[in-house]
C-alpha atoms as a PDB file:
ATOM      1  CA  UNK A   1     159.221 151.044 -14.899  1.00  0.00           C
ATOM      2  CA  UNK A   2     159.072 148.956 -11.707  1.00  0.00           C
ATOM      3  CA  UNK A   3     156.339 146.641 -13.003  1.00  0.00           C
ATOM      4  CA  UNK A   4     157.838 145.951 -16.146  1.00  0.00           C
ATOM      5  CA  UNK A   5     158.970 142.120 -16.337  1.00  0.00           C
ATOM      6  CA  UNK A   6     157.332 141.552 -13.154  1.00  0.00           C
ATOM      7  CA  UNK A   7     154.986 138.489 -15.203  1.00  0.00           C
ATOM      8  CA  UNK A   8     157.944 137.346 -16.402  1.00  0.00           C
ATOM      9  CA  UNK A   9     159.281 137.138 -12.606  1.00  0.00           C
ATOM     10  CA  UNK A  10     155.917 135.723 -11.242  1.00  0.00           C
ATOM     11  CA  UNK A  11     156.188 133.250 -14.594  1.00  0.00           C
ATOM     12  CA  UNK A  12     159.104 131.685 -13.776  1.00  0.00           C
ATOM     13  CA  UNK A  13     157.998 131.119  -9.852  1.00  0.00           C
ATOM     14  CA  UNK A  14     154.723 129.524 -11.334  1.00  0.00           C
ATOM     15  CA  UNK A  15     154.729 126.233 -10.200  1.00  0.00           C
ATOM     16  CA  UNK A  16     155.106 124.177 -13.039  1.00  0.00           C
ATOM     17  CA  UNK A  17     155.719 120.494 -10.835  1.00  0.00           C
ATOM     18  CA  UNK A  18     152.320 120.853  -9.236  1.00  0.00           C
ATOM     19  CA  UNK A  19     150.358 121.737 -12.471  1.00  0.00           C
ATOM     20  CA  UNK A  20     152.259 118.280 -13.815  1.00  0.00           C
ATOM     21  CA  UNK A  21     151.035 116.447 -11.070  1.00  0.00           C
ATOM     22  CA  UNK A  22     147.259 118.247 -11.256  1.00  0.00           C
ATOM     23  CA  UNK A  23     147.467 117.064 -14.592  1.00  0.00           C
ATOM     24  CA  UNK A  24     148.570 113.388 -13.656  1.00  0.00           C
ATOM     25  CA  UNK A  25     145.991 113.098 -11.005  1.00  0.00           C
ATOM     26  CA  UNK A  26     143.485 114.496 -13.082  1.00  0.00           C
ATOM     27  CA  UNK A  27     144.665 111.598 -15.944  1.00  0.00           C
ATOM     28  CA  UNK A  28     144.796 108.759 -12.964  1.00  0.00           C
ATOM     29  CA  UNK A  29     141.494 109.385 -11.973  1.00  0.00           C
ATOM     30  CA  UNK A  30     140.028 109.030 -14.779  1.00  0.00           C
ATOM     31  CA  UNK A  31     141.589 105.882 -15.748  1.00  0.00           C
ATOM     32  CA  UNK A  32     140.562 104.696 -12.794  1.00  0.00           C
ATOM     33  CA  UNK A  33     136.753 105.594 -13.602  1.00  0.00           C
ATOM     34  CA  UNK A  34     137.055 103.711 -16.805  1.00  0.00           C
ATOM     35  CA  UNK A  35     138.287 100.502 -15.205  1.00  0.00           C
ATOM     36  CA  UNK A  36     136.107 100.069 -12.964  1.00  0.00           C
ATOM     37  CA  UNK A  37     133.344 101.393 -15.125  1.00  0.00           C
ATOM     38  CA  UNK A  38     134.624  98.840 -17.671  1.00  0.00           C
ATOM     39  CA  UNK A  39     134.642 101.080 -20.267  1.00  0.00           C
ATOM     40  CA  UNK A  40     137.252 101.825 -22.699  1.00  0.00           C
ATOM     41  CA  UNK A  41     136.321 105.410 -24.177  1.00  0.00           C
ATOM     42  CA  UNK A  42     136.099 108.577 -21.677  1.00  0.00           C
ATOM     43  CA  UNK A  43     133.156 109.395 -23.880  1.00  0.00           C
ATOM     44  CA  UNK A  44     131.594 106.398 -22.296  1.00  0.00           C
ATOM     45  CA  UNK A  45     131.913 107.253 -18.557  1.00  0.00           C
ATOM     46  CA  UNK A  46     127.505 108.835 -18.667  1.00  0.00           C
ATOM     47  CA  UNK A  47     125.682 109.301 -16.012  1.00  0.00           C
ATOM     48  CA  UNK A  48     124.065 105.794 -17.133  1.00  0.00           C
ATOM     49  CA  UNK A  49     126.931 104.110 -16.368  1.00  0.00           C
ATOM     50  CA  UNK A  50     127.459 105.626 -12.818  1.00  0.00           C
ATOM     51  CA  UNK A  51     124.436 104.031 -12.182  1.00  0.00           C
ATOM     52  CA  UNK A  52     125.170 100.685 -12.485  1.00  0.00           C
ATOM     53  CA  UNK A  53     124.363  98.432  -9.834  1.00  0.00           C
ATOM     54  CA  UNK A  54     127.760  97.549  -8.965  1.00  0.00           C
ATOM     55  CA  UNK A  55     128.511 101.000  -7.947  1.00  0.00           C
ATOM     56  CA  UNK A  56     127.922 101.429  -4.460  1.00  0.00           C
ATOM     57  CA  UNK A  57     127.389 104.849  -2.633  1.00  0.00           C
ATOM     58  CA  UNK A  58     131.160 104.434  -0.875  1.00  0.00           C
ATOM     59  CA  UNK A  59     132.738 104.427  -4.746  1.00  0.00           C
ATOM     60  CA  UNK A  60     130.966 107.182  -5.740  1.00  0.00           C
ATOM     61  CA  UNK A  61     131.837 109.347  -2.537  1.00  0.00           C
ATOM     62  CA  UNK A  62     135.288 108.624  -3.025  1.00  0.00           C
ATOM     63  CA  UNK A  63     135.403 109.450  -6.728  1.00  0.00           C
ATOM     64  CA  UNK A  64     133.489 112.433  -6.064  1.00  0.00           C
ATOM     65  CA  UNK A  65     136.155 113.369  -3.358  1.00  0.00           C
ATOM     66  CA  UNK A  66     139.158 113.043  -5.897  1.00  0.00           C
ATOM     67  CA  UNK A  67     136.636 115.197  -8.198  1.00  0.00           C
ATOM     68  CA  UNK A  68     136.640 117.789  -5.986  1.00  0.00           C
ATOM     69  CA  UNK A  69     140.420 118.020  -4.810  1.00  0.00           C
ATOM     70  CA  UNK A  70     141.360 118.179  -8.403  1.00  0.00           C
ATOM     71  CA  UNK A  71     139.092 120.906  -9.191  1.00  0.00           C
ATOM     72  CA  UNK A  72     140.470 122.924  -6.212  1.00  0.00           C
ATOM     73  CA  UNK A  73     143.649 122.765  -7.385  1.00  0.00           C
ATOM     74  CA  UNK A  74     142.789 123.233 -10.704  1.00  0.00           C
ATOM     75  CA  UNK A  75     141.066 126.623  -9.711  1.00  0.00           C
ATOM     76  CA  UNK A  76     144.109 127.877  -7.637  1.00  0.00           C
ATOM     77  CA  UNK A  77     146.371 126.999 -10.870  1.00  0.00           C
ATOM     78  CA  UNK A  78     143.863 129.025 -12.616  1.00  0.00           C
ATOM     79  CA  UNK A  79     143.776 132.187 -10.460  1.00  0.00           C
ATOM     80  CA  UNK A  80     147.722 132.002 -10.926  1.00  0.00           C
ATOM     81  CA  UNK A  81     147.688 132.055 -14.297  1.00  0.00           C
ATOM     82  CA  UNK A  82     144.821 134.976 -14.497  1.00  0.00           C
ATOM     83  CA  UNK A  83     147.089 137.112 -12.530  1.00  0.00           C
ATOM     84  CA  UNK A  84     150.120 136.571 -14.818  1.00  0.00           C
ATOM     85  CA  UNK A  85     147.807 137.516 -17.671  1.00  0.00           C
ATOM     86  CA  UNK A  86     146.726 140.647 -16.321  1.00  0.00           C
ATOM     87  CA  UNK A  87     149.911 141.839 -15.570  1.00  0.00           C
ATOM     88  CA  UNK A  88     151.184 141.065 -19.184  1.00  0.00           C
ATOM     89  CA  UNK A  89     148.268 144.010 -20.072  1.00  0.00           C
ATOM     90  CA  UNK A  90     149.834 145.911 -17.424  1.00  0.00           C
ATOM     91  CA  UNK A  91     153.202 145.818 -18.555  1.00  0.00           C
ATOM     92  CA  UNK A  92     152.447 145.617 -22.280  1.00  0.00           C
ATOM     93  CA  UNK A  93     151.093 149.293 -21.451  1.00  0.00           C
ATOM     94  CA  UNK A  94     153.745 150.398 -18.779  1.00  0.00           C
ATOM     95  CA  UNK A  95     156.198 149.527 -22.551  1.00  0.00           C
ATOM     96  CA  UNK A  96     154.194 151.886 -24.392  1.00  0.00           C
ATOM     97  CA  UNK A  97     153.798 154.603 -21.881  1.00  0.00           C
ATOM     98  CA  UNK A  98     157.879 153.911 -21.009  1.00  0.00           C
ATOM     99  CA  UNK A  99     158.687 154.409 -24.820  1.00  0.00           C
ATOM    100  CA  UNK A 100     157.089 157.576 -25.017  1.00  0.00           C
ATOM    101  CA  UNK A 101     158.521 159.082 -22.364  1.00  0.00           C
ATOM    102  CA  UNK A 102     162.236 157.694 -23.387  1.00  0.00           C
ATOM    103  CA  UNK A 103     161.246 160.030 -26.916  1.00  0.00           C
ATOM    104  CA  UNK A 104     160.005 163.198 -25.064  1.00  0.00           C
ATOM    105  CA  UNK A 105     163.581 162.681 -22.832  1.00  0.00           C
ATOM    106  CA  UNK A 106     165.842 162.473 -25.770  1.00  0.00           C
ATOM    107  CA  UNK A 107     164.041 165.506 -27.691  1.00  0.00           C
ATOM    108  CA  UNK A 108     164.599 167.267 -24.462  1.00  0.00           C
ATOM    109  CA  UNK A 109     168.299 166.003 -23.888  1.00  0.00           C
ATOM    110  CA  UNK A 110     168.989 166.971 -27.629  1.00  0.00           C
ATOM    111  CA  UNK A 111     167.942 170.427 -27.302  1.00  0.00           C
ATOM    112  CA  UNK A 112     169.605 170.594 -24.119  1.00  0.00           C
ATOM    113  CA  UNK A 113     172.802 169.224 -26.322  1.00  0.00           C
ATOM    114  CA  UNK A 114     172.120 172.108 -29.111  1.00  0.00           C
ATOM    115  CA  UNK A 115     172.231 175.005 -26.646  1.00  0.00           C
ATOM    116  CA  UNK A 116     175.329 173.609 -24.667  1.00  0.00           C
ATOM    117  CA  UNK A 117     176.993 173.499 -28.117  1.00  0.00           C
ATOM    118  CA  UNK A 118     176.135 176.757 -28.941  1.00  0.00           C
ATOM    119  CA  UNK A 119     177.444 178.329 -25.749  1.00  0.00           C
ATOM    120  CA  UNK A 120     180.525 176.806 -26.118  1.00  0.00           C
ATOM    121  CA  UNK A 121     181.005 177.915 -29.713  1.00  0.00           C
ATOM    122  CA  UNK A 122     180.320 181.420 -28.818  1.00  0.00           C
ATOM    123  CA  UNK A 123     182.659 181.323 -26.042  1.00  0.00           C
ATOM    124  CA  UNK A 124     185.384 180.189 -27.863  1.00  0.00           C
ATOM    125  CA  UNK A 125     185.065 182.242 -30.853  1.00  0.00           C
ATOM    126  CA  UNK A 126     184.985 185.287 -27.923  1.00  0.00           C
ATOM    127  CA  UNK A 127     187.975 183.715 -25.960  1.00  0.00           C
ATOM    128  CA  UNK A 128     190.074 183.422 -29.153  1.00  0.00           C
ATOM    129  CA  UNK A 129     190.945 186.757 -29.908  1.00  0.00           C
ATOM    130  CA  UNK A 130     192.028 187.940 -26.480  1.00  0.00           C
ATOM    131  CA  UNK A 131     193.843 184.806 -26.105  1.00  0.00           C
ATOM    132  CA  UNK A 132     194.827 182.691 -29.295  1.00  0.00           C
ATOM    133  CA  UNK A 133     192.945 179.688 -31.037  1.00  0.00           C
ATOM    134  CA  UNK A 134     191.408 177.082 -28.445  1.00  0.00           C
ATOM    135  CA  UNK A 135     190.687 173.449 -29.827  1.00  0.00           C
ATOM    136  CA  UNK A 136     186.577 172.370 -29.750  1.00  0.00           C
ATOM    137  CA  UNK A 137     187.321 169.600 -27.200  1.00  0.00           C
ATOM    138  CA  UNK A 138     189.070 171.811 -24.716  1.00  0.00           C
ATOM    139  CA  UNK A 139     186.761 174.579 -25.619  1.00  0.00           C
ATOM    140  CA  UNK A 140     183.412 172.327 -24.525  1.00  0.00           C
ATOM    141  CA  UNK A 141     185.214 170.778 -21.851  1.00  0.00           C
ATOM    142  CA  UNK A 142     185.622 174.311 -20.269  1.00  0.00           C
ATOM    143  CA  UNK A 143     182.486 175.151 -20.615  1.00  0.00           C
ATOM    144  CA  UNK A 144     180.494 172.131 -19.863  1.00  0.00           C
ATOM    145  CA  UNK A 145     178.787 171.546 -16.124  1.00  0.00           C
ATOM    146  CA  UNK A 146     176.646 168.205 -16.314  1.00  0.00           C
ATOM    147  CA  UNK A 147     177.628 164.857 -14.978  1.00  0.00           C
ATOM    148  CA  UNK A 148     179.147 162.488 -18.062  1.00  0.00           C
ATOM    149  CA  UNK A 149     178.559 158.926 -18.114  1.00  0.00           C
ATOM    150  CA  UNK A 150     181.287 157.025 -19.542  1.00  0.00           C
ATOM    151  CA  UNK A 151     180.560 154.961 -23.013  1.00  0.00           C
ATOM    152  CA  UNK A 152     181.711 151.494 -21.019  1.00  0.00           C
ATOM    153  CA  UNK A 153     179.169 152.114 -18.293  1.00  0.00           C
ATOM    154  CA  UNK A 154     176.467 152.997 -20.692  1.00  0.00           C
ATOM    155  CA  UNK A 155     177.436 150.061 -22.738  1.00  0.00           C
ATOM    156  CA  UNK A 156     177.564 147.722 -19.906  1.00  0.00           C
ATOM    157  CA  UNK A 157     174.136 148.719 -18.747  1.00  0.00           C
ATOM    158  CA  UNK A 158     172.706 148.080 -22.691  1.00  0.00           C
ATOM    159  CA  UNK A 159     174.018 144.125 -22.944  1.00  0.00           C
ATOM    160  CA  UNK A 160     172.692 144.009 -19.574  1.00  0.00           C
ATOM    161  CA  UNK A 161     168.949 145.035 -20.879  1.00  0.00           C
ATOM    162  CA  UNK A 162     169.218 143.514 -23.904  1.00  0.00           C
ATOM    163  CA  UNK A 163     170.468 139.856 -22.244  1.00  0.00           C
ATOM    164  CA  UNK A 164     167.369 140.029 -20.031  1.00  0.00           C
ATOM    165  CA  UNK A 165     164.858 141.133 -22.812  1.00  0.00           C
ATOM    166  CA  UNK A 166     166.347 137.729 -24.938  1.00  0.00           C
ATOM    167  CA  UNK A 167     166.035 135.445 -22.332  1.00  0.00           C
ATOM    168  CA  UNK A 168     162.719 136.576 -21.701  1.00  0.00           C
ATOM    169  CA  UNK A 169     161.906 135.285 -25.472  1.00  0.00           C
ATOM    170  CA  UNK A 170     163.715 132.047 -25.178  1.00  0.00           C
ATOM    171  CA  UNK A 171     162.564 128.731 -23.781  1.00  0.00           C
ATOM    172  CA  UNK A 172     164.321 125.928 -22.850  1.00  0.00           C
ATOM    173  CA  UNK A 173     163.404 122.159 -24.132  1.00  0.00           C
ATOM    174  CA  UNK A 174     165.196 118.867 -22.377  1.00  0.00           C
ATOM    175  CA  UNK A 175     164.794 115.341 -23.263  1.00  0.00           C
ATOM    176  CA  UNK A 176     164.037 115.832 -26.841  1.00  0.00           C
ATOM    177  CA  UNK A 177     165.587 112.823 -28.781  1.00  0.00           C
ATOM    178  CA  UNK A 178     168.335 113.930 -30.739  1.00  0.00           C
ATOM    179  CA  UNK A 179     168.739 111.667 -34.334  1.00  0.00           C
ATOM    180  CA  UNK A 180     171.626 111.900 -36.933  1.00  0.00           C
ATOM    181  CA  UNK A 181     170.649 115.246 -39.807  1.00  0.00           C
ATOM    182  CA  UNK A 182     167.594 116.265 -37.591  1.00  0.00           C
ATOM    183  CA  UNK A 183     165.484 119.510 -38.932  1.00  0.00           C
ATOM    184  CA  UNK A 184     165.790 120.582 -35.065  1.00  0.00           C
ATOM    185  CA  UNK A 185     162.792 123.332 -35.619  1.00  0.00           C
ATOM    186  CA  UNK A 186     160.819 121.143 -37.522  1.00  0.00           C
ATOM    187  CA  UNK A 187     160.459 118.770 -34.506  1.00  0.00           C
ATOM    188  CA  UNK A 188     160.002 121.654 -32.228  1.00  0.00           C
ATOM    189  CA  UNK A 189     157.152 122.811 -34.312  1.00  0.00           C
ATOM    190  CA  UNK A 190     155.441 118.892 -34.191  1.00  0.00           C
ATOM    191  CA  UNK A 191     156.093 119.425 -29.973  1.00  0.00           C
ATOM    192  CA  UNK A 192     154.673 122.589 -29.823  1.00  0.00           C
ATOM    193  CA  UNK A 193     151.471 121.765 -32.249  1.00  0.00           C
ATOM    194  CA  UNK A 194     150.819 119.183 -29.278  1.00  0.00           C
ATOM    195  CA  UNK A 195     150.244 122.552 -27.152  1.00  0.00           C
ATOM    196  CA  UNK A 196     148.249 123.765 -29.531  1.00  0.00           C
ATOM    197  CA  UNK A 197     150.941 126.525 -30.589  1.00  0.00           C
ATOM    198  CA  UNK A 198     152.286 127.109 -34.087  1.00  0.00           C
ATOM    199  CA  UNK A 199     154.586 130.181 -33.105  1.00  0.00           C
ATOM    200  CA  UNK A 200     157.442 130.729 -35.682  1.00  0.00           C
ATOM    201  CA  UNK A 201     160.849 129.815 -33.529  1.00  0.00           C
ATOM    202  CA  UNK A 202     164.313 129.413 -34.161  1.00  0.00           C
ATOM    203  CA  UNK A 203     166.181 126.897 -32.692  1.00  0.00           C
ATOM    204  CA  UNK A 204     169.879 124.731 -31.638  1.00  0.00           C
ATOM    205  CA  UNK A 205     171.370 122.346 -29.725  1.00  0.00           C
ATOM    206  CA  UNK A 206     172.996 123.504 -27.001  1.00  0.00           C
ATOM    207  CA  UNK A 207     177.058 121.921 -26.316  1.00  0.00           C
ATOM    208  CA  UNK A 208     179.071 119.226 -28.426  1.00  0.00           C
ATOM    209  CA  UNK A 209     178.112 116.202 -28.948  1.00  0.00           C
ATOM    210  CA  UNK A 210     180.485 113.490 -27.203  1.00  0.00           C
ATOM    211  CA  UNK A 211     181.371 110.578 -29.083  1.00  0.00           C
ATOM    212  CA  UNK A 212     181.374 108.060 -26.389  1.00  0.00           C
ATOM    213  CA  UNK A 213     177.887 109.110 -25.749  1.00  0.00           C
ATOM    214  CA  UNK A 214     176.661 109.823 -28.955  1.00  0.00           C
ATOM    215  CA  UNK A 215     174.218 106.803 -29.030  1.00  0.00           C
ATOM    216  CA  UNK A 216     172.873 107.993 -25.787  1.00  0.00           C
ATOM    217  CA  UNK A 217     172.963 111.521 -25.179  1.00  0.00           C
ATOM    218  CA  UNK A 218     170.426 114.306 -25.493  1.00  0.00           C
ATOM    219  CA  UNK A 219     171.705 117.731 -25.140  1.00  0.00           C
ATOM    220  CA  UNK A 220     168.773 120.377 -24.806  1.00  0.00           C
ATOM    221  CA  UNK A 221     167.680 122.936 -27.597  1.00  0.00           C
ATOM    222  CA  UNK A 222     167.503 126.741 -26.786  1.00  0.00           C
ATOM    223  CA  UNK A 223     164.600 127.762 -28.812  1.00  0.00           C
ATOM    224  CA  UNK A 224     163.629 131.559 -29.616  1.00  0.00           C
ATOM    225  CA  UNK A 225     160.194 132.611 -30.037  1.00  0.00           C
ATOM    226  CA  UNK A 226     159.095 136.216 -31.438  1.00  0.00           C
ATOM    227  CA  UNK A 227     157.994 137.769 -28.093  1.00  0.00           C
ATOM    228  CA  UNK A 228     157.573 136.955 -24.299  1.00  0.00           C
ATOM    229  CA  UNK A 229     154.028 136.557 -24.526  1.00  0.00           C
ATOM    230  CA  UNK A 230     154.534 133.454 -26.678  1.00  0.00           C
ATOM    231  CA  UNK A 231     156.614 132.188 -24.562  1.00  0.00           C
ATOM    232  CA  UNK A 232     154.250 131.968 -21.456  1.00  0.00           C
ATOM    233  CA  UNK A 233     151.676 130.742 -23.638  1.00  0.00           C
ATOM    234  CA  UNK A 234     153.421 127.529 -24.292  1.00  0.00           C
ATOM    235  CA  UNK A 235     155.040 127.742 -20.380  1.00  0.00           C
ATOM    236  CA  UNK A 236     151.144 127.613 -18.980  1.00  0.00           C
ATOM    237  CA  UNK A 237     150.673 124.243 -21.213  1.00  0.00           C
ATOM    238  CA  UNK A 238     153.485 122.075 -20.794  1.00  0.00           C
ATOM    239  CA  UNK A 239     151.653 119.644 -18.587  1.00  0.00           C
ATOM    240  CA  UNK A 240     149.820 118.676 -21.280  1.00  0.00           C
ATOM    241  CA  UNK A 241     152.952 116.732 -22.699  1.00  0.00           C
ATOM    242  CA  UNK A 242     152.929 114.394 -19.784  1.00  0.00           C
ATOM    243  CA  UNK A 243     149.272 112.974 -21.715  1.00  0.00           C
ATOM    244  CA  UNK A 244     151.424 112.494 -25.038  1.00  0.00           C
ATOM    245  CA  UNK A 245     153.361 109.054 -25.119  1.00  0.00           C
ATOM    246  CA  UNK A 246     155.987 110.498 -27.522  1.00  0.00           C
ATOM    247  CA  UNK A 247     156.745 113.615 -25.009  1.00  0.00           C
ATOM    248  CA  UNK A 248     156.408 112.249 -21.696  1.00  0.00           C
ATOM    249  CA  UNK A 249     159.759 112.696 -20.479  1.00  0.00           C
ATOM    250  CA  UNK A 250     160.122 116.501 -22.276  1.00  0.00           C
ATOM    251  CA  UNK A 251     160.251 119.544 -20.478  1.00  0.00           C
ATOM    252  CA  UNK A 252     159.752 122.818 -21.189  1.00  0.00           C
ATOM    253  CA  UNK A 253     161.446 125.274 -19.333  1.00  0.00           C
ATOM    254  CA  UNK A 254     162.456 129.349 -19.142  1.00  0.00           C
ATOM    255  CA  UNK A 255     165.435 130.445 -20.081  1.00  0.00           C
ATOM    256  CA  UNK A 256     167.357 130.993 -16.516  1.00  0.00           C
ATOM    257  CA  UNK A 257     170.377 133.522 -16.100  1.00  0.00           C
ATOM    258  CA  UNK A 258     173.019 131.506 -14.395  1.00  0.00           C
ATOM    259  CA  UNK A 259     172.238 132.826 -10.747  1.00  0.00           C
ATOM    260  CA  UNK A 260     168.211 132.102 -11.447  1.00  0.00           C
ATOM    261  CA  UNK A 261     169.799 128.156 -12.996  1.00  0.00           C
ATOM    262  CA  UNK A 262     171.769 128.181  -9.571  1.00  0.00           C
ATOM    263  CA  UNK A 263     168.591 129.005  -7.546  1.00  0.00           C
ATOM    264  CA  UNK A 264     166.433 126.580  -9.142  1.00  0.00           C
ATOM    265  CA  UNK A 265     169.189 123.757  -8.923  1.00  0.00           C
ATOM    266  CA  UNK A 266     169.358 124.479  -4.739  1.00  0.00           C
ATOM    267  CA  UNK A 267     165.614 124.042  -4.580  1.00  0.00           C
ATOM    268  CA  UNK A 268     165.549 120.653  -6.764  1.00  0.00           C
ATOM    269  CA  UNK A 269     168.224 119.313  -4.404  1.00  0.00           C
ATOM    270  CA  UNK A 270     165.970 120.421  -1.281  1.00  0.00           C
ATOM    271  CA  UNK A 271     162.736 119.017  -2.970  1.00  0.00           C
ATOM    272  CA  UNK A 272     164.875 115.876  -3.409  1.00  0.00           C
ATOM    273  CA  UNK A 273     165.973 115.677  -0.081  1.00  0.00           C
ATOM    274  CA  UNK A 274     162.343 116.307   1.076  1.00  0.00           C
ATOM    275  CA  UNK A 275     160.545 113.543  -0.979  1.00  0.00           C
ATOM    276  CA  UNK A 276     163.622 110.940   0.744  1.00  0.00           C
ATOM    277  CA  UNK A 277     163.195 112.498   4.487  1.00  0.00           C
ATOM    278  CA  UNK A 278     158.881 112.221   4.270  1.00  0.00           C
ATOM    279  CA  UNK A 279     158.232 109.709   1.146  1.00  0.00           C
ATOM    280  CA  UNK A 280     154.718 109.601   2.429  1.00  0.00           C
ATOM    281  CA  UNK A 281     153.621 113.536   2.401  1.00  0.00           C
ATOM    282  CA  UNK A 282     153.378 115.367  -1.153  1.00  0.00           C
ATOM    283  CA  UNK A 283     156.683 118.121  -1.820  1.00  0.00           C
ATOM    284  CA  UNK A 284     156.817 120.643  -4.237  1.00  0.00           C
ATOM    285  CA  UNK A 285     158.629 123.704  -5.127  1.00  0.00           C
ATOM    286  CA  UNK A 286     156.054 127.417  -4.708  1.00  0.00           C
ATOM    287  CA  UNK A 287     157.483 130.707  -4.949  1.00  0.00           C
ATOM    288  CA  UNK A 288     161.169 130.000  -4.652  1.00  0.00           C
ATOM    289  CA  UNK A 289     160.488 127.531  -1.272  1.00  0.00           C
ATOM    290  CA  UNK A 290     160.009 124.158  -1.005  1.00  0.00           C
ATOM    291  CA  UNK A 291     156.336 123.178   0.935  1.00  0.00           C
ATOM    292  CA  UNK A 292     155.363 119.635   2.444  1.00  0.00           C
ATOM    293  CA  UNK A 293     152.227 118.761   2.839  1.00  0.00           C
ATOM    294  CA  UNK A 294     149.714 115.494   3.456  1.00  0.00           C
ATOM    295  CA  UNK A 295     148.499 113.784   0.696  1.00  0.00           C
ATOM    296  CA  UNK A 296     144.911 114.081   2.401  1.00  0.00           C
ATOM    297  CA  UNK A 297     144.924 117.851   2.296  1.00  0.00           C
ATOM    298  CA  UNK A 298     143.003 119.475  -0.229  1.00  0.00           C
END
């Protein structure tokens, strides 16, 4: 059971900032190319047209230079997201392998149950005529030797499981514009379509809606999906929104307990601070830290 949820974990310290800004870089470049190519489809940017005469060997080195640090990074996103899928198998069949052997442990605690039972009924019936009628409960409390867990423990530790296996199906959207009698699911079905995802979802707004900022606000929508796999599907392909007028300023986020929301709020505030100390170097947030680095590294 130790791996299970572990691509869940590794999901949520996927760095979804940098594969914005690969995605950004990737779109900047290639707006550039068309400018300067003077061309106004990217099916137009051929091999003829790199070799105009106005295109000196400098330009092209330089483009070619971009190329290559934004297939780098591109590559490392890549090999992330490759190791998050194959530890979805991995758990998938740690699940299967885990629900068996929950099956073969209750048949075994059940029969273990059954002969404990019978025991105690054969005590009792012995006990009672030497000395007088003994109630069940005190009867199998004499007689019983195992450990007992208490129902409020054992239904502490089941919300506890359950809460985490939820969250893992739930996503959270911010920035969505909120209109008078919206069909909230409808519109997250339109957003999603841009991922190329049709999942089936349910979905709310999340808080009350404040009069004096009615006009104005935009509270977020929790939206359920039917498993954890869909859910990192759309996760891996939210940069894509940043390329969609309509959704630029969405984001799609997991579903964060409140010490994970904590967490991630501490490293947005250090990122923050980061970006004001060193304007000039490129910060962003990597397995739970925050990392600097020059804009000339690849």
């Amino acid at each position: 059971m130790a791996d299970v949820n572990r691509s869940l974990a590794r999901l949520q310290s996927f760095d979804l900032d940098e594969q914005d800004d690969v995605v950004g870089s990737k779109a900047k470049w290639i707006g550039d190319l068309m400018r300067k190519l003077k061309v106004e489809d990217e099916a137009d940017l051929t091999k003829d047209n790199f070799n105009s005469s106005t295109i000196t060997k400098v330009t092209l080195a330089c483009w070619l230079d971009d190329a290559r640090d934004i297939m780098c990074r591109q590559a490392e996103m890549m090999a992330q997201q490759g190791e998050i899928i194959e530890l979805l198998k991995t758990e998938s069949l740690a699940d299967k392998a885990a629900v068996i052997r929950l099956q073969a442990d209750l048949l075994h605690c059940k029969d273990n149950q059954l002969q404990s039972l019978q025991t105690a009924v054969e005590t009792t019936v012995q006990t009672t005529v030497k000395e007088g009628m003994m109630t069940y409960s005190a009867a199998v409390a004499k007689t019983s030797n195992g450990p007992v867990i208490s129902s409020d423990s054992l239904k502490q530790v089941v919300k506890s499981a359950i809460e985490d296996e939820d969250r893992g199906k739930n996503v959270m959207v911010f920035g969505l514009a909120e209109e008078e009698g919206e069909q909230i699911e409808e519109k997250i079905g339109e957003l999603f379509q841009e991922l190329g995802e049709k999942p089936r979802v349910t979905a709310s707004r999340l808080g009350r809606k404040s009069s004096e900022t009615a006009k104005t606000e935009c509270r977020p929508v929790k939206v359920t999906l039917a498993s954890s796999t869909s859910v990192s599907q759309i996760l891996t392909k939210t940069g894509r929104l940043k390329q969609v007028d309509q959704y630029k300023l969405v984001y799609v986020r997991p579903d964060l307990s409140r010490d994970e929301q904590a967490s991630r709020k501490r490293l947005v505030m250090e990122l923050k601070k980061a970006i004001g100390d060193q304007p000039t170097r490129h910060h962003y947030i990597r397995g739970g830290m925050v990392h600097s680095k020059d804009r000339t590294e690849s």
